[in-house]
C-alpha atoms as a PDB file:
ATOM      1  CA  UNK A   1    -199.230  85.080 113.418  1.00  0.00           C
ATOM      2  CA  UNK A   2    -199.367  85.594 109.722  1.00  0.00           C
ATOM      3  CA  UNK A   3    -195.124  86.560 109.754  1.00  0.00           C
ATOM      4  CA  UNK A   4    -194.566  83.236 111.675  1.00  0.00           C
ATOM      5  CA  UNK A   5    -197.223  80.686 110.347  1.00  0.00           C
ATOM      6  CA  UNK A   6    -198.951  82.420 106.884  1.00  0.00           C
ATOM      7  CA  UNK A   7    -201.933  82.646 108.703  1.00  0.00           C
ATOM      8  CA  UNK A   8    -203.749  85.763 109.622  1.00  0.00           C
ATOM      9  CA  UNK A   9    -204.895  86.538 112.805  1.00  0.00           C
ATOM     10  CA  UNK A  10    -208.772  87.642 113.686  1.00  0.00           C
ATOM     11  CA  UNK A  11    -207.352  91.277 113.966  1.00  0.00           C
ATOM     12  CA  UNK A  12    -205.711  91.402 110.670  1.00  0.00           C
ATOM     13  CA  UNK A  13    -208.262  90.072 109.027  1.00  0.00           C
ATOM     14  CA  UNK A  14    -210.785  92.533 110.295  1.00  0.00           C
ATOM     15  CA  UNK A  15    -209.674  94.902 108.830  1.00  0.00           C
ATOM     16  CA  UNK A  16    -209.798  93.432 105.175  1.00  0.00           C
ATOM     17  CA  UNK A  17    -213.447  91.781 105.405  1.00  0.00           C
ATOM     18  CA  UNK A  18    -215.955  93.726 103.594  1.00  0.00           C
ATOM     19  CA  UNK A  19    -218.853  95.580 105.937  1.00  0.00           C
ATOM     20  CA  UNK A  20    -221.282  93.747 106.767  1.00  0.00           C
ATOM     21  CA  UNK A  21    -224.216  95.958 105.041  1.00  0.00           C
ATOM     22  CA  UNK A  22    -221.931  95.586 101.757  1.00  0.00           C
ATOM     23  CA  UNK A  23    -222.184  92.307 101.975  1.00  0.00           C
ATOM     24  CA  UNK A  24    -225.956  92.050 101.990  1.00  0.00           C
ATOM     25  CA  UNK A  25    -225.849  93.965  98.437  1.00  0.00           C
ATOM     26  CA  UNK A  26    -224.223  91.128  96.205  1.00  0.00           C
ATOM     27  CA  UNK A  27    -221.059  89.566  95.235  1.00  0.00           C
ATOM     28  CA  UNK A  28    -217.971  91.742  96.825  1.00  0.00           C
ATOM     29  CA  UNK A  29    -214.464  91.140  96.827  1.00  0.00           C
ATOM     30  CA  UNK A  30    -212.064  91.000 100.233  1.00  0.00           C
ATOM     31  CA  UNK A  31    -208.357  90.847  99.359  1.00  0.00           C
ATOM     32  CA  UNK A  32    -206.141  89.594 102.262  1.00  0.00           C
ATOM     33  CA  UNK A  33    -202.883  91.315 101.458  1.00  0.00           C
ATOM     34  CA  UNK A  34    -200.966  91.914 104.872  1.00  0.00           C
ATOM     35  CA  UNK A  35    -197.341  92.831 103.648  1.00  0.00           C
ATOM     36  CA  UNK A  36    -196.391  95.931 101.844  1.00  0.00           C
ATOM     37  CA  UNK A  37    -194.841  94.927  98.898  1.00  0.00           C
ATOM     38  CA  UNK A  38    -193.886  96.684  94.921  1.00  0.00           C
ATOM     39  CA  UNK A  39    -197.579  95.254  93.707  1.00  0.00           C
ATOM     40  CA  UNK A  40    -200.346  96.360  91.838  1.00  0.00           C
ATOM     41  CA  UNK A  41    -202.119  94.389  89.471  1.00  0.00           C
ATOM     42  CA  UNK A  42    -205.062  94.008  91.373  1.00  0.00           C
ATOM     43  CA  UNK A  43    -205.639  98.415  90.891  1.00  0.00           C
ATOM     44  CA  UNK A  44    -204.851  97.645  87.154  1.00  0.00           C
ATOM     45  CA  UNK A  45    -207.246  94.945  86.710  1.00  0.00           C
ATOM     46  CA  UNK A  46    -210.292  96.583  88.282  1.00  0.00           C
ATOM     47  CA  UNK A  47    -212.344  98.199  85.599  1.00  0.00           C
ATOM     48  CA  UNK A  48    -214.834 100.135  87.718  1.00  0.00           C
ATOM     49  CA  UNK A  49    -211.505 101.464  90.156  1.00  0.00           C
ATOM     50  CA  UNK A  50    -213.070  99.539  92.967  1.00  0.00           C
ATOM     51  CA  UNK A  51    -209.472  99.218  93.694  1.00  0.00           C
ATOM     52  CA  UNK A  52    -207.871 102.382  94.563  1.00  0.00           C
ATOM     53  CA  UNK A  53    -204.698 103.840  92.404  1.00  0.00           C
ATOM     54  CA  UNK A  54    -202.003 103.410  94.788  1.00  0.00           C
ATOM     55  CA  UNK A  55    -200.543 106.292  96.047  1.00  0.00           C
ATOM     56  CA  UNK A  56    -197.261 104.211  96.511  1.00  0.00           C
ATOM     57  CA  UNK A  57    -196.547 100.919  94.762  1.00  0.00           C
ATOM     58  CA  UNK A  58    -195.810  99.009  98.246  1.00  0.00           C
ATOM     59  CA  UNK A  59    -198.860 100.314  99.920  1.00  0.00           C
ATOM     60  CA  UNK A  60    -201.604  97.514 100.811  1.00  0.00           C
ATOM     61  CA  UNK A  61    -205.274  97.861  98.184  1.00  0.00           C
ATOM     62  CA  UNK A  62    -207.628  99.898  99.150  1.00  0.00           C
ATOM     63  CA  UNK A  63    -211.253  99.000  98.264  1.00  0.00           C
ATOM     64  CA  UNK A  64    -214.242 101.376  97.581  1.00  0.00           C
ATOM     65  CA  UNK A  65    -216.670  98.577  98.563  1.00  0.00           C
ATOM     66  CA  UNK A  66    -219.698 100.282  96.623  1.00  0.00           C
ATOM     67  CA  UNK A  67    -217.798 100.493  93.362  1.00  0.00           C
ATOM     68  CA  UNK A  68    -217.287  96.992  93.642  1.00  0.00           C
ATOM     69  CA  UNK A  69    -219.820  94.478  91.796  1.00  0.00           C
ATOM     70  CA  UNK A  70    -217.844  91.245  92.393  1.00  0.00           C
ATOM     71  CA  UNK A  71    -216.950  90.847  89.119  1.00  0.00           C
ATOM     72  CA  UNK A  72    -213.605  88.703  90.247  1.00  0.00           C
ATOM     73  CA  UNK A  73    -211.636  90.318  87.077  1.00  0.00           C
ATOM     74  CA  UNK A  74    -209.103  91.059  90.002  1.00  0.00           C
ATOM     75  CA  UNK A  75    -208.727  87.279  91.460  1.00  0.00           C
ATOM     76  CA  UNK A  76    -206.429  85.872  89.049  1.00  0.00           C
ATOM     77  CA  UNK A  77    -204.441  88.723  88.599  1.00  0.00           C
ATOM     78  CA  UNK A  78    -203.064  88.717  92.119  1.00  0.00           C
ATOM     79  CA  UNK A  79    -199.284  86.825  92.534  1.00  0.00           C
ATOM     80  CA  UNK A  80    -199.964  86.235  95.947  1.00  0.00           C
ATOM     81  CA  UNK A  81    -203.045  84.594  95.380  1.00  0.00           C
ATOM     82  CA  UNK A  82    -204.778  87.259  98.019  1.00  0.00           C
ATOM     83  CA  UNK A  83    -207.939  87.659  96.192  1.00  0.00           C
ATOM     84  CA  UNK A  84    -211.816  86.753  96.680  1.00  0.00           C
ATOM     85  CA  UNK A  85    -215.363  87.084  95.965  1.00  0.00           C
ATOM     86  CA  UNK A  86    -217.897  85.796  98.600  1.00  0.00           C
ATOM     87  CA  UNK A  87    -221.484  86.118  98.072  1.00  0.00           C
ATOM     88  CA  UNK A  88    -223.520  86.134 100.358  1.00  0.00           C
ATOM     89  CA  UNK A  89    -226.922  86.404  98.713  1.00  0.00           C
ATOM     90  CA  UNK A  90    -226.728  82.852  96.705  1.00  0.00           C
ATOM     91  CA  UNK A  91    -229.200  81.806  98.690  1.00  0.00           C
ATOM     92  CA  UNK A  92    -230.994  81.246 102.088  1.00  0.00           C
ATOM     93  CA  UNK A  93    -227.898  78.493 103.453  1.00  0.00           C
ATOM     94  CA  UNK A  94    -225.386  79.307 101.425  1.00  0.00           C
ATOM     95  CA  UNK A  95    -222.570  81.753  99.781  1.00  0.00           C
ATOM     96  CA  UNK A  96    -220.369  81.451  97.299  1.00  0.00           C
ATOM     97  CA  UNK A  97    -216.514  81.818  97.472  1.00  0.00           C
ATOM     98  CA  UNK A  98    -214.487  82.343  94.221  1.00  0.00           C
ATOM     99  CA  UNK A  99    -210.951  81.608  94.522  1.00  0.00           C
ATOM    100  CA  UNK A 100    -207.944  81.211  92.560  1.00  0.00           C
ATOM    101  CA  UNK A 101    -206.920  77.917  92.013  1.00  0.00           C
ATOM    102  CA  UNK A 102    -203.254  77.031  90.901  1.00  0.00           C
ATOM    103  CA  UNK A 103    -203.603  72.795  91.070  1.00  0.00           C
ATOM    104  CA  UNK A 104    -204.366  69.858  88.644  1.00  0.00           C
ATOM    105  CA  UNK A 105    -206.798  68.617  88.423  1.00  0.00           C
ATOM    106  CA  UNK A 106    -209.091  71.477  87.783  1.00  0.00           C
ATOM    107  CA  UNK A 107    -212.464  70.668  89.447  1.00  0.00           C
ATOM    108  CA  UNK A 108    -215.900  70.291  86.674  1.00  0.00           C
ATOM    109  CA  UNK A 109    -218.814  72.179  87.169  1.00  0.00           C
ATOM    110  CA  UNK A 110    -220.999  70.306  89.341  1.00  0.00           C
ATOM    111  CA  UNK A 111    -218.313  68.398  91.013  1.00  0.00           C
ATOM    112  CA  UNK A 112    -218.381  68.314  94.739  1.00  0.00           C
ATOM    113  CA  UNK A 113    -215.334  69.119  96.498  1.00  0.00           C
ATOM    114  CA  UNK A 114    -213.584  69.493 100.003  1.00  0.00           C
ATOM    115  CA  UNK A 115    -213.644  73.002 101.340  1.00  0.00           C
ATOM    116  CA  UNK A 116    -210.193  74.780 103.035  1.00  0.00           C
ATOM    117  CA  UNK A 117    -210.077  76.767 105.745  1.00  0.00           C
ATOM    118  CA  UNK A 118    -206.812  79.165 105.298  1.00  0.00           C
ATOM    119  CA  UNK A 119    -204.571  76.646 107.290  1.00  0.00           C
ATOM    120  CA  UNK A 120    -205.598  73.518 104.753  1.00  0.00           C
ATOM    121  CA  UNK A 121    -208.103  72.558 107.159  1.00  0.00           C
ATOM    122  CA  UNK A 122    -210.871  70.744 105.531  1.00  0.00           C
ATOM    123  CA  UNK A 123    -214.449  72.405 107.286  1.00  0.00           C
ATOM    124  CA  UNK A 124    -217.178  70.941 104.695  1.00  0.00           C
ATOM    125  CA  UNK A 125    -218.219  69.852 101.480  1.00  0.00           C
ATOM    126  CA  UNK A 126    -219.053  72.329  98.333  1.00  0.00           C
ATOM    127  CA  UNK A 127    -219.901  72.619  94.682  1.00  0.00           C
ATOM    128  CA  UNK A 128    -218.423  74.389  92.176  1.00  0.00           C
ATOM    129  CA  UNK A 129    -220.805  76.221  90.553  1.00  0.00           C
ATOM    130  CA  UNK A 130    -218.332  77.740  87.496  1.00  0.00           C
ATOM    131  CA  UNK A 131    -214.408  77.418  86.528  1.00  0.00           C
ATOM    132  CA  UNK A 132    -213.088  80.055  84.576  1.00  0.00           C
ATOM    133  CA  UNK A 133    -210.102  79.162  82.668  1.00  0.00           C
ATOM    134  CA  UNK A 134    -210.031  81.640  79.695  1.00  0.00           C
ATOM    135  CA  UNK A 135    -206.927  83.663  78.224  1.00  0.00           C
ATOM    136  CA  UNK A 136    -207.759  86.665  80.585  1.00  0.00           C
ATOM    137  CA  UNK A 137    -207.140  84.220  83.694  1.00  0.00           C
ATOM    138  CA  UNK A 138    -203.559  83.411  82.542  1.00  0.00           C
ATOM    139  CA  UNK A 139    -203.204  80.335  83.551  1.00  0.00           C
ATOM    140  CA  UNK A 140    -204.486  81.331  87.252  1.00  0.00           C
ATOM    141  CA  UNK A 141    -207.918  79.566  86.850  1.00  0.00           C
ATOM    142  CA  UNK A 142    -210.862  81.009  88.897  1.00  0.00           C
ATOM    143  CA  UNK A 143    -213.166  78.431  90.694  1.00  0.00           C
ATOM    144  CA  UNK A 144    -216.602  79.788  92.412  1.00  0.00           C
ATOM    145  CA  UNK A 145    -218.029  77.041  94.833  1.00  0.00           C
ATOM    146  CA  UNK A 146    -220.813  77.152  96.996  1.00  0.00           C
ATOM    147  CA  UNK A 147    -220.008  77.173 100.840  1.00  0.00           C
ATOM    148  CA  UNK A 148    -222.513  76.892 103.881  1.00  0.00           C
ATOM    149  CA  UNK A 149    -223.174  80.530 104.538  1.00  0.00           C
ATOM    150  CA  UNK A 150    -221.517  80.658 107.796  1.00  0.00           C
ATOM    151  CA  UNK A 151    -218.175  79.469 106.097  1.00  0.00           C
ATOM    152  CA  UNK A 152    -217.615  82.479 103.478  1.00  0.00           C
ATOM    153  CA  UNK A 153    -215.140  83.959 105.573  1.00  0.00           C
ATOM    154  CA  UNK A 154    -213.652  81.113 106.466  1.00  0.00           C
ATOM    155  CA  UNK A 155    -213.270  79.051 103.356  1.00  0.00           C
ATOM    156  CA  UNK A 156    -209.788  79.800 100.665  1.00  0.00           C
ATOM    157  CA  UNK A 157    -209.070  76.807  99.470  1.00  0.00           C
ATOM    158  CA  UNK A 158    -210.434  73.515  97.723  1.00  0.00           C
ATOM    159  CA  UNK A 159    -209.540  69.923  97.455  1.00  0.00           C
ATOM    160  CA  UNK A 160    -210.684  67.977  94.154  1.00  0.00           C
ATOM    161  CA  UNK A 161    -211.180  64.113  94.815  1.00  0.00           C
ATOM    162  CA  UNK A 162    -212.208  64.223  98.740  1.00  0.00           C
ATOM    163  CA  UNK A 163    -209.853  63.112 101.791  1.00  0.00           C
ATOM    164  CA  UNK A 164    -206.067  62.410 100.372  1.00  0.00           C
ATOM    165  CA  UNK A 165    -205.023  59.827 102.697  1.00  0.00           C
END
């Protein structure tokens, strides 16, 4: 699916979600990079080697899930736009997903906003809770928003301003 559409299927996403029991610990990151390409920035920009070196430059990231401490350093680093941190432990009903975010208008804090499914798909409404936008994002802004719990697996993608229609 994802070499005819973009889209991954259940299976290859599997085995890029984060366990379960990792997930119950705090912010973690999940990147969904299928295709073995000449990449790396993701191993250089994790500070606590989360990220594993690479033992070739086209082999997929490797993640040591209990290094990790969802710090997101790694999100806007990533060309392909294949990185996340979902959080499960926000609170009781819902998660947080942050997410790169390459559009204008950048979203406010505070602002509601549609939430995307990986197809475009809108499947609910969100906050964003913080937009970072610094030097170290280089011009790859990183948006956190909350999502309905059951949706941080689900959810890539934003829309500012509601329904375009």
């Amino acid at each position: 699916m994802l070499k005819t559409c973009g889209i991954p299927t259940e299976e290859e996403l599997a085995s890029r979600i984060p366990p379960k029991d990792r997930r119950k610990k705090g912010p973690v990151v999940m990147i969904e990079c299928f295709q073995k390409i000449p990449c790396n920035p993701c191993f250089t920009a994790c500070k606590r080697g989360a990220i594993q070196k690479f033992e070739d430059i086209n082999d997929l990231p490797s993640i040591d899930f209990d290094k990790c401490n969802g710090c997101g350093l790694c999100i806007s680093k990533c060309p392909g736009l294949a990185i996340f941190v979902i959080d499960e432990t926000y609170s009781e009903d819902e998660a947080t997903v942050s997410l790169p975010f390459e559009f204008l208008p950048l979203p406010r804090e505070g602002e509601e906003v549609d939430l995307l499914d990986r197809s475009g798909k809108k499947v609910g409404r969100g906050r964003v809770l913080k937009v970072r936008n610094g030097k170290y994002e280089d011009r790859t802004p990183v948006i956190t928003v909350t999502v309905p719990k059951g949706l941080s697996m689900v959810v890539r993608n934003i829309r500012v301003g509601g329904d375009l229609r």
